[in-house]
Protein backbone atom coordinates (compact mmCIF):
# COMPACT_ATOMS: atom_id res chain seq x y z
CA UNK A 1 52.01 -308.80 159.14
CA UNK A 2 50.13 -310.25 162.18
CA UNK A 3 46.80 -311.99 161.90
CA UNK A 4 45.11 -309.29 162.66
CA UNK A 5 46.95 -307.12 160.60
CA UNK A 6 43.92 -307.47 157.37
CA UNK A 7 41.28 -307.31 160.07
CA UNK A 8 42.93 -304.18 161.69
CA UNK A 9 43.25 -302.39 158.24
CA UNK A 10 39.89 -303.28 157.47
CA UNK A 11 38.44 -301.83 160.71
CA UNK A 12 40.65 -298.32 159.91
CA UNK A 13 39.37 -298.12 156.35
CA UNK A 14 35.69 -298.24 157.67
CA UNK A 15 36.54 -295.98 160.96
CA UNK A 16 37.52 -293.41 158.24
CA UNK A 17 34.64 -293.69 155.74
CA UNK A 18 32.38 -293.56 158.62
CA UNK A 19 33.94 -290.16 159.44
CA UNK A 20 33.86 -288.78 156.39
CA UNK A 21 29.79 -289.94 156.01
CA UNK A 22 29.22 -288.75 159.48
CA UNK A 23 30.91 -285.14 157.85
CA UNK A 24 29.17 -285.05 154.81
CA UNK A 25 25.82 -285.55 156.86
CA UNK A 26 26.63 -282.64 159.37
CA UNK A 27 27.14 -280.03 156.28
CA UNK A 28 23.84 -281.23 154.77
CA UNK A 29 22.09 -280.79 158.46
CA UNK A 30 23.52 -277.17 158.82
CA UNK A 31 22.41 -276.24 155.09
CA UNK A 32 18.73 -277.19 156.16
CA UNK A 33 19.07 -274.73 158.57
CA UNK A 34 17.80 -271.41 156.83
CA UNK A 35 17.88 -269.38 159.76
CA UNK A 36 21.90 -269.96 159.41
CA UNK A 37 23.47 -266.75 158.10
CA UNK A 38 25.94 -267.58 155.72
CA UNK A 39 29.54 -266.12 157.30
CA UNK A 40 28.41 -268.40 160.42
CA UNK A 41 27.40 -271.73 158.41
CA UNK A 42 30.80 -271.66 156.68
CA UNK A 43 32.33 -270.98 160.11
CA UNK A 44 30.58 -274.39 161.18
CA UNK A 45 31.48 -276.05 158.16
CA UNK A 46 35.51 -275.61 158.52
CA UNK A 47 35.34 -277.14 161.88
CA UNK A 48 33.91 -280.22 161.16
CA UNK A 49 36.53 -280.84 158.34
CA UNK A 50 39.87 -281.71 160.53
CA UNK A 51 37.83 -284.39 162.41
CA UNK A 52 37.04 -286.10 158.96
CA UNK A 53 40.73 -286.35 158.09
CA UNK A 54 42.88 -289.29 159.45
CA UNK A 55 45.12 -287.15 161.38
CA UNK A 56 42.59 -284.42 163.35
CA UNK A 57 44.71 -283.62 165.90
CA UNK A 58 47.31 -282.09 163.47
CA UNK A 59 44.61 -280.87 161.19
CA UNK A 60 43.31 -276.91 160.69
CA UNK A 61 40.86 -275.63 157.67
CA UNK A 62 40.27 -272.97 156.37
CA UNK A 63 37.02 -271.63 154.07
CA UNK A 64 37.83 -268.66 151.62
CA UNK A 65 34.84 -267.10 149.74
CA UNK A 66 34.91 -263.61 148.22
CA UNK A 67 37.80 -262.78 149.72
CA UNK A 68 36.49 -263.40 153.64
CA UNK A 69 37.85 -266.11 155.46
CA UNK A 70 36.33 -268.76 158.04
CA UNK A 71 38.85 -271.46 159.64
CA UNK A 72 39.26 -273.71 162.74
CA UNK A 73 40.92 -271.96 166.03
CA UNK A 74 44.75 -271.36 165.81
CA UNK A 75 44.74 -272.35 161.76
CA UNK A 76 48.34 -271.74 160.53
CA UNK A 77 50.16 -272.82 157.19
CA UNK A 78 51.78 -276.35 157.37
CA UNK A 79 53.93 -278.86 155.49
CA UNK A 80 51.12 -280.27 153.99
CA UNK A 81 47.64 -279.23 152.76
CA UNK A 82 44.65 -280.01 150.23
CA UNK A 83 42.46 -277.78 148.47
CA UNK A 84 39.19 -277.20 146.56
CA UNK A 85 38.21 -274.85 144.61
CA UNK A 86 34.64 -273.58 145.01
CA UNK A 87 32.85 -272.36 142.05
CA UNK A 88 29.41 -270.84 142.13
CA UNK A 89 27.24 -270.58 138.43
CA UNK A 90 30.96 -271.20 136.31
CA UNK A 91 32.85 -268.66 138.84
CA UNK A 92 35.44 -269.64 141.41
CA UNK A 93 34.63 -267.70 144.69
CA UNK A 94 36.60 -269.86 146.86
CA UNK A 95 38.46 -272.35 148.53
CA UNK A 96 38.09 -274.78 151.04
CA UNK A 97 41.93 -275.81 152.19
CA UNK A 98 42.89 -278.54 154.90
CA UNK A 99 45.95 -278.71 156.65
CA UNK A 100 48.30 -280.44 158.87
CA UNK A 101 50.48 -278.74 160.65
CA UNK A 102 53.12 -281.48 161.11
CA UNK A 103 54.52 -284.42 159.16
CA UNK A 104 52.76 -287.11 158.87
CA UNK A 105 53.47 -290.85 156.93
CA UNK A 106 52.68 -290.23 152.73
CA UNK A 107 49.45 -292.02 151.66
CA UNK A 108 48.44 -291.31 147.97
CA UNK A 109 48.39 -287.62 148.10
CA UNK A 110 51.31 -286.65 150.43
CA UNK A 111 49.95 -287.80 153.93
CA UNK A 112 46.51 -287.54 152.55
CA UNK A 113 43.88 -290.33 151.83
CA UNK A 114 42.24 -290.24 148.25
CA UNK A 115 39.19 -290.80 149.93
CA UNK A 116 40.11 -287.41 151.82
CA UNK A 117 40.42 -286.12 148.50
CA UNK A 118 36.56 -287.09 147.51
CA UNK A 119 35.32 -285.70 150.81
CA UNK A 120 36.95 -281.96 150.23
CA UNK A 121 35.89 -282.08 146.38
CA UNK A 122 32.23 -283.14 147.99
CA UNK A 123 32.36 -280.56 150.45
CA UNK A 124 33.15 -277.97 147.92
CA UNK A 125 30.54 -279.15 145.74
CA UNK A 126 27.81 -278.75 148.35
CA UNK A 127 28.80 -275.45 149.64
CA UNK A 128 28.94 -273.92 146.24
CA UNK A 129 25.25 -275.37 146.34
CA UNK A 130 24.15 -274.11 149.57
CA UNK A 131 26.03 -270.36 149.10
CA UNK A 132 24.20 -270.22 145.34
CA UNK A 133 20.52 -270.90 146.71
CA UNK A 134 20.89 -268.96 149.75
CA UNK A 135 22.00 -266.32 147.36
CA UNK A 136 19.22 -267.02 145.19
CA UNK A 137 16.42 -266.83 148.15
CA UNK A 138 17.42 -263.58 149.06
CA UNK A 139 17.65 -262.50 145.41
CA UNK A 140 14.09 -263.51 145.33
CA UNK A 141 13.05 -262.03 148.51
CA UNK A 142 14.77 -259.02 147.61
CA UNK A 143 12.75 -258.90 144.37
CA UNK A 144 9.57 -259.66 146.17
CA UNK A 145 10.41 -256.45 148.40
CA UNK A 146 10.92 -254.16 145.46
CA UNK A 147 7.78 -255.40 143.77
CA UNK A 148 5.75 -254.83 146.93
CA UNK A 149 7.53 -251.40 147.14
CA UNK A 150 6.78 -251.01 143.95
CA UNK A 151 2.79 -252.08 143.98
CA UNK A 152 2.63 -249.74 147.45
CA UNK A 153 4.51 -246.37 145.65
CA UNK A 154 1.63 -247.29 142.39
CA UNK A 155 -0.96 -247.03 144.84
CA UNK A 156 0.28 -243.84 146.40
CA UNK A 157 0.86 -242.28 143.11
CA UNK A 158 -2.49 -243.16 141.75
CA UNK A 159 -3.83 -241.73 145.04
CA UNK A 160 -2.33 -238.57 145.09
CA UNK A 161 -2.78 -238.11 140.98
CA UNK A 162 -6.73 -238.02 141.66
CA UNK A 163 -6.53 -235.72 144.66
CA UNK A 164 -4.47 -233.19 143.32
CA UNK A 165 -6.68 -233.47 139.91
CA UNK A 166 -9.46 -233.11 142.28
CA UNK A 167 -8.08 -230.34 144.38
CA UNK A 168 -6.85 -228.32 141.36
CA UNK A 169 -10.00 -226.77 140.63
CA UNK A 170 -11.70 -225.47 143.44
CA UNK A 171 -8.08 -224.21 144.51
CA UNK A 172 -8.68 -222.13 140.74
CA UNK A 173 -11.87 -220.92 141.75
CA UNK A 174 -10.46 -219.75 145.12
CA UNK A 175 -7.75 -217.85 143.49
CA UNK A 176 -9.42 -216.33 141.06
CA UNK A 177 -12.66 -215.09 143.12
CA UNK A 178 -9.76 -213.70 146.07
CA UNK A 179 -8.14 -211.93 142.48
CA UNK A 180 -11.59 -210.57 141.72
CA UNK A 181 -12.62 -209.54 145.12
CA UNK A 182 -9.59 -207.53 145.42
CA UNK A 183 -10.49 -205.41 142.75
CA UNK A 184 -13.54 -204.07 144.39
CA UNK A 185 -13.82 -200.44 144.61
CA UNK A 186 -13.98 -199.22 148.51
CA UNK A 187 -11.86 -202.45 149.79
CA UNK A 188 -11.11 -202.10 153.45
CA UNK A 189 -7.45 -202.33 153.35
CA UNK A 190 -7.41 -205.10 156.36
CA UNK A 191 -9.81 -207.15 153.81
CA UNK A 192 -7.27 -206.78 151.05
CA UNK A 193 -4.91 -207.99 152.91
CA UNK A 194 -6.64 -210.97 154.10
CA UNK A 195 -7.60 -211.40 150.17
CA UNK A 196 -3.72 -211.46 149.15
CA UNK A 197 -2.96 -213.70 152.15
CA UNK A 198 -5.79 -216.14 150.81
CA UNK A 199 -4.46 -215.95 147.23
CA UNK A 200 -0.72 -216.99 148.35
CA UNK A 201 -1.82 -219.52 150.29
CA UNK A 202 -3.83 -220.79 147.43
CA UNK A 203 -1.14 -220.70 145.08
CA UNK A 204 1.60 -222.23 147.64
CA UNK A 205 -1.38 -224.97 147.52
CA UNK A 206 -1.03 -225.07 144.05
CA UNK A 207 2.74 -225.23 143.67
CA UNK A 208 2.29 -228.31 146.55
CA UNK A 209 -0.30 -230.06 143.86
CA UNK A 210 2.07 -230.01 141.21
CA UNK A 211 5.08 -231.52 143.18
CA UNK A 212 2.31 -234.30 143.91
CA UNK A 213 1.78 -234.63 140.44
CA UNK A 214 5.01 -234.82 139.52
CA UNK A 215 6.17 -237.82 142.33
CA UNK A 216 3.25 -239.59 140.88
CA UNK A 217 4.68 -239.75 136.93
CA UNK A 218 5.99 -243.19 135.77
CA UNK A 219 9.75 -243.44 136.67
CA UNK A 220 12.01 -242.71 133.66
CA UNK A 221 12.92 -246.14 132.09
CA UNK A 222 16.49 -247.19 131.69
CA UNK A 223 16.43 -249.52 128.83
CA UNK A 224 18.73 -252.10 128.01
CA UNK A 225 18.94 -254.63 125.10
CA UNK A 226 17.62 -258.07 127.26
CA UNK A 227 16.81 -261.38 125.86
CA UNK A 228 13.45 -262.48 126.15
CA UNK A 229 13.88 -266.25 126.49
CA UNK A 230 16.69 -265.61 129.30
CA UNK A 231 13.74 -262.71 130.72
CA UNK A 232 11.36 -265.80 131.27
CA UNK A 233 13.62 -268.45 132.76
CA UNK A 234 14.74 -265.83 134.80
CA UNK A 235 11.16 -264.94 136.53
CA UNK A 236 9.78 -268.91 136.29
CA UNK A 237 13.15 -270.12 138.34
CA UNK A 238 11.31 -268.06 140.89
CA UNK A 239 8.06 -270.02 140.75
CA UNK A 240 9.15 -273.30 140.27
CA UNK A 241 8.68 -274.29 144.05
CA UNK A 242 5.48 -272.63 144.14
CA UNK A 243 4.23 -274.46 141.10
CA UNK A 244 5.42 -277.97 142.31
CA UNK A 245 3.82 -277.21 145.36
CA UNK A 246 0.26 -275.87 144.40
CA UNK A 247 0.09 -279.10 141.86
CA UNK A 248 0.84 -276.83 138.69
CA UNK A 249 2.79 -278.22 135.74
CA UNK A 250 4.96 -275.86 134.04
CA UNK A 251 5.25 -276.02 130.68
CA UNK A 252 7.42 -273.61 128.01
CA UNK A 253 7.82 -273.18 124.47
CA UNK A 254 10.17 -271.10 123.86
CA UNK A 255 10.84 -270.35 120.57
CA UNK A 256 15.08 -270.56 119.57
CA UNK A 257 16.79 -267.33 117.48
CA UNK A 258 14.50 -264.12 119.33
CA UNK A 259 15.65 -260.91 118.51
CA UNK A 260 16.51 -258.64 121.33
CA UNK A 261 13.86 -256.30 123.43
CA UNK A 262 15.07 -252.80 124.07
CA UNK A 263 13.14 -252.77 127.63
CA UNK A 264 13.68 -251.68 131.44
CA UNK A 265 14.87 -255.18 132.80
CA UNK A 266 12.99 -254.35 136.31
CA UNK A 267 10.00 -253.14 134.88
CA UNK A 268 9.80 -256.33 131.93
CA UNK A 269 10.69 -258.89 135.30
CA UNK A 270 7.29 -257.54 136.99
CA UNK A 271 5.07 -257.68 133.90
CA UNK A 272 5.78 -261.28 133.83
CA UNK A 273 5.98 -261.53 137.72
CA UNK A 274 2.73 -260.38 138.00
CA UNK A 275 0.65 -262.56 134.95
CA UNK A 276 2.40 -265.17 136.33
CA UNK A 277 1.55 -264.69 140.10
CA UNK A 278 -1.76 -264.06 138.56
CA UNK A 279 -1.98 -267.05 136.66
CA UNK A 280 -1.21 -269.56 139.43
CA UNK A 281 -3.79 -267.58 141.89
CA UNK A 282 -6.09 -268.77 138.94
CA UNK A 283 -5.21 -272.33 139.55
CA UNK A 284 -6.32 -273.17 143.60
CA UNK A 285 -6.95 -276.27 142.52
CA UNK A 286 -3.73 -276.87 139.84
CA UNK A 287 -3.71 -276.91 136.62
CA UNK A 288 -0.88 -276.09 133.57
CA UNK A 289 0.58 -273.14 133.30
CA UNK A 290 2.40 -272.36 129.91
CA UNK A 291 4.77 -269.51 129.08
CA UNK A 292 5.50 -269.06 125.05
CA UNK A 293 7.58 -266.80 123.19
CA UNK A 294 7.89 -266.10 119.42
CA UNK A 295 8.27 -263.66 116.80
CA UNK A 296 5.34 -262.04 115.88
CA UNK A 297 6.32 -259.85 112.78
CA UNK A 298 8.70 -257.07 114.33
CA UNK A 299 7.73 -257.42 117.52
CA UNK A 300 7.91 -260.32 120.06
CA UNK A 301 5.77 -261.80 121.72
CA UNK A 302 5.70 -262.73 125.36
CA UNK A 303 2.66 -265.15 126.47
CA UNK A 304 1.42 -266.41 129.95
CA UNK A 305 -2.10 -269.28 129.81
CA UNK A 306 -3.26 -270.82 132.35
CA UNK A 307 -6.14 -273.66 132.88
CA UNK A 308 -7.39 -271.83 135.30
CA UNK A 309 -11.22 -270.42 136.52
CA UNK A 310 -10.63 -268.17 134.15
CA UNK A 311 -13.24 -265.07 133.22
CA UNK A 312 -16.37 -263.37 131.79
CA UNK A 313 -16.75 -260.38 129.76
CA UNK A 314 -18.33 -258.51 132.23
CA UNK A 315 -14.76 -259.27 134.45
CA UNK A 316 -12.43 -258.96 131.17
CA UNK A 317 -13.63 -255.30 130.62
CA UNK A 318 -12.59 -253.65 133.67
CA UNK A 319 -8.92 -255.63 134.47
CA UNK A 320 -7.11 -253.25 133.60
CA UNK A 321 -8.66 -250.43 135.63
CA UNK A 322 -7.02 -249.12 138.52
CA UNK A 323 -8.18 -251.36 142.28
CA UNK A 324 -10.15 -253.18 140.03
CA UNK A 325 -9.54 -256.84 141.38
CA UNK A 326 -11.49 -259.87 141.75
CA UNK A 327 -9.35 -261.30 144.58
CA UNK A 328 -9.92 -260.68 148.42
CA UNK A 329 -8.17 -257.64 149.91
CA UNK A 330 -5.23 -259.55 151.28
CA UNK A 331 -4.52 -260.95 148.28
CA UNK A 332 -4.06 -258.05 145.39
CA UNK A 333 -4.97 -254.05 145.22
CA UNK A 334 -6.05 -254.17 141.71
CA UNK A 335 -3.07 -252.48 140.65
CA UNK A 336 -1.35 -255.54 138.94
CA UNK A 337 -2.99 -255.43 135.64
CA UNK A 338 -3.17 -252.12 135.16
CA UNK A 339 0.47 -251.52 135.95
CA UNK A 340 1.37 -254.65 133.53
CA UNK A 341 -0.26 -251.80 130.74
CA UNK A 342 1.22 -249.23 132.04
CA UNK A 343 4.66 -250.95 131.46
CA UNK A 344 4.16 -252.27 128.13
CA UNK A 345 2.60 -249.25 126.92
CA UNK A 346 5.46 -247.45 127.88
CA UNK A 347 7.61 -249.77 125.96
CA UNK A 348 5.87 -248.89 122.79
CA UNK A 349 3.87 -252.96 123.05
CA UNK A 350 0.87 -254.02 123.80
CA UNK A 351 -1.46 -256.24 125.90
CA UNK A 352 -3.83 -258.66 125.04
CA UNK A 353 -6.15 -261.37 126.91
CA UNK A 354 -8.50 -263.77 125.92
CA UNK A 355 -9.97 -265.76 128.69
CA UNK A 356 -13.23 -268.31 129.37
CA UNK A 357 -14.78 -269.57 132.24
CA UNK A 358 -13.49 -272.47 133.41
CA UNK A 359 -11.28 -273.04 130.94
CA UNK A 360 -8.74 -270.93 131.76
CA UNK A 361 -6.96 -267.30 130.44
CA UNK A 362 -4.13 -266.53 127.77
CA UNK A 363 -1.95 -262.87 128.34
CA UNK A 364 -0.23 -261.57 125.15
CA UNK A 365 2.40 -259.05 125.69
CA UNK A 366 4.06 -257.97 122.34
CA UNK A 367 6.93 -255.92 122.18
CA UNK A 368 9.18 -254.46 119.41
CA UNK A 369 11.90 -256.26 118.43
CA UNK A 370 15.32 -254.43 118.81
CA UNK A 371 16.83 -255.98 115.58
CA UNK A 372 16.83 -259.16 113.56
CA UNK A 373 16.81 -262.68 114.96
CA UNK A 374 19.96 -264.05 116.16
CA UNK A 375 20.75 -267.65 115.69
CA UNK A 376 21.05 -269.14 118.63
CA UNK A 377 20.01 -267.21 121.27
CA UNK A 378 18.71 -268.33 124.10
């Protein structure tokens, strides 16, 4: 070995780790891009991989997730290659895969470095991290939409409910004065005709009305047998940024072996989306927010307190009355509270709430168990 054999080997070993940071830090720069769909941040992600790899200019990769692939321009199969697997909440999805093309002198894996090794597990590692909460942001936005669908179509069917109960009436009267009219002696025949034209337009009113009526029924529930612990971590996960950021600790007791709730999962997500949402609207100023569950004889119970402003009895009588709110309009229709009843009651539960100025408000949802406790569950 020459002299400057050590101090050339040395120099390689940190040219390499440099390029391997320098990769590592590009991946983490395109993930804080959320504007980046996903098919083109994988695209960006195989092409920085070959110039990582001691040997770019034989090198090609190649991302696989759910069957799509993204790799590097003119990727083909070689003598040699490396490969991670990329697994997303205890499912493999994917695989990242480098390549080279030609041969090239063994290291410790083949021609690889194990360092190279470290870099593709890393890289594996952080795009199953990146692909799950991109996936999980537009779960939540998706949610968000269908809740604000949901709040909009409650506020049409409310809406229509009281105008066609309003309309129903007089449309009675006009039907049966036009029925009545028509069975005057001496009728002008031109007047009984406009007196049956009246009726059938009344009654086509009518049949209109009861269509109304029928859009604005409660949906039919589809029920399922759903775990109420796994319910509640599955609605907080979505405010655990919010709380962090608003200055509002988080706190749950969450009692082990719950039986199961026989419930609509979409429905039971918004009762708690919406006490919760409510609860931390409560809290401008932060504050605790605690979410309990037990067994309350045979039914369990679901609870959401808050430290919040919390409110009077003049306040706590009419919450659950339709576009009652206390909020400003851009921030609520009223709706919230009386749909969380609306829910439960269907369910066959109930809803109660204590609350006191200033020191803060305590929802009770109880619903019937499905069965006895299981040990265990989560």
């Amino acid at each position: 070995m020459t002299p400057n054999g050590p101090m050339q080997s040395t120099e390689a070993k940190l040219f390499e780790r440099l390029k391997e940071l320098t990769c590592l830090y590009h991946i983490c720069q395109i993930a804080s891009r959320p504007e980046t769909p996903v098919p083109k941040l994988l695209q960006e992600v195989a092409e920085l991989l070959p110039p990582a790899w001691q040997h770019p200019e034989v090198a090609g990769a190649r991302i696989t997730l759910d069957g799509q692939e993204y790799a590097t321009a003119g990727f083909r199969s070689g003598p040699h290659s490396q490969s991670a697997v990329v697994v997303i909440s205890g499912v493999e999805r994917g695989r990242i895969e480098v390549v080279y093309i030609e041969d090239r002198p063994r290291r410790d894996e083949g021609p690889f470095l194990v360092e190279e090794r470290r870099l593709l597990n890393a890289a594996a590692r952080h795009l199953a991290m990146i692909v799950a909460r991109r996936e999980a942001e537009q779960a939540k936005a998706e949610l968000q939409s269908q809740l604000l669908q949901a709040d909009r179509l409650a506020t049409i069917g409310l809406f229509a409910a009281g105008v066609a109960h309003d309309l129903n009436q007089p449309l009675g009267n006009i039907i049966g004065f036009a029925q009545l009219a028509r069975k005057c002696e001496g009728l002008p025949e031109p007047a009984a005709q406009d007196l049956a034209k009246i009726e059938a337009a009344s009654l086509h009113a009518r049949e209109i009305l009861s269509k109304v009526l029928e859009f604005a029924r409660p949906v039919p529930l589809q029920k399922t047998l759903l775990r109420p612990n796994r319910v509640v971590c599955d609605v907080l996960h979505l405010f655990e940024s919010r709380c962090g950021r608003t200055g509002v600790t988080l706190r749950q007791a969450l009692a082990a072996g719950l039986p199961d709730v026989s419930a609509d999962a979409t429905q039971l997500n918004q009762v708690l989306i919406n006490l919760t949402s409510n609860a931390l609207q409560a809290m401008p100023d932060g504050g605790t927010l605690r979410i309990e569950t037990q067994l309350d004889g045979d039914h369990v119970l679901l609870a959401v307190e808050d430290t919040g402003v919390g409110m009077g009895a003049e306040v706590l009588d009419c919450i659950f009355e339709p576009f009652f709110s206390t909020k400003t309009p851009d921030q609520g229709t009223g709706l919230g509270l009386q749909l969380v009843r609306q829910i439960v009651t269907s369910h066959g539960g109930r809803v109660d709430v204590t609350s006191q100025p200033g020191r803060g408000t305590r929802f009770e949802v109880r619903l019937p168990a499905a069965g006895r406790a299981q040990g265990g569950q989560e």
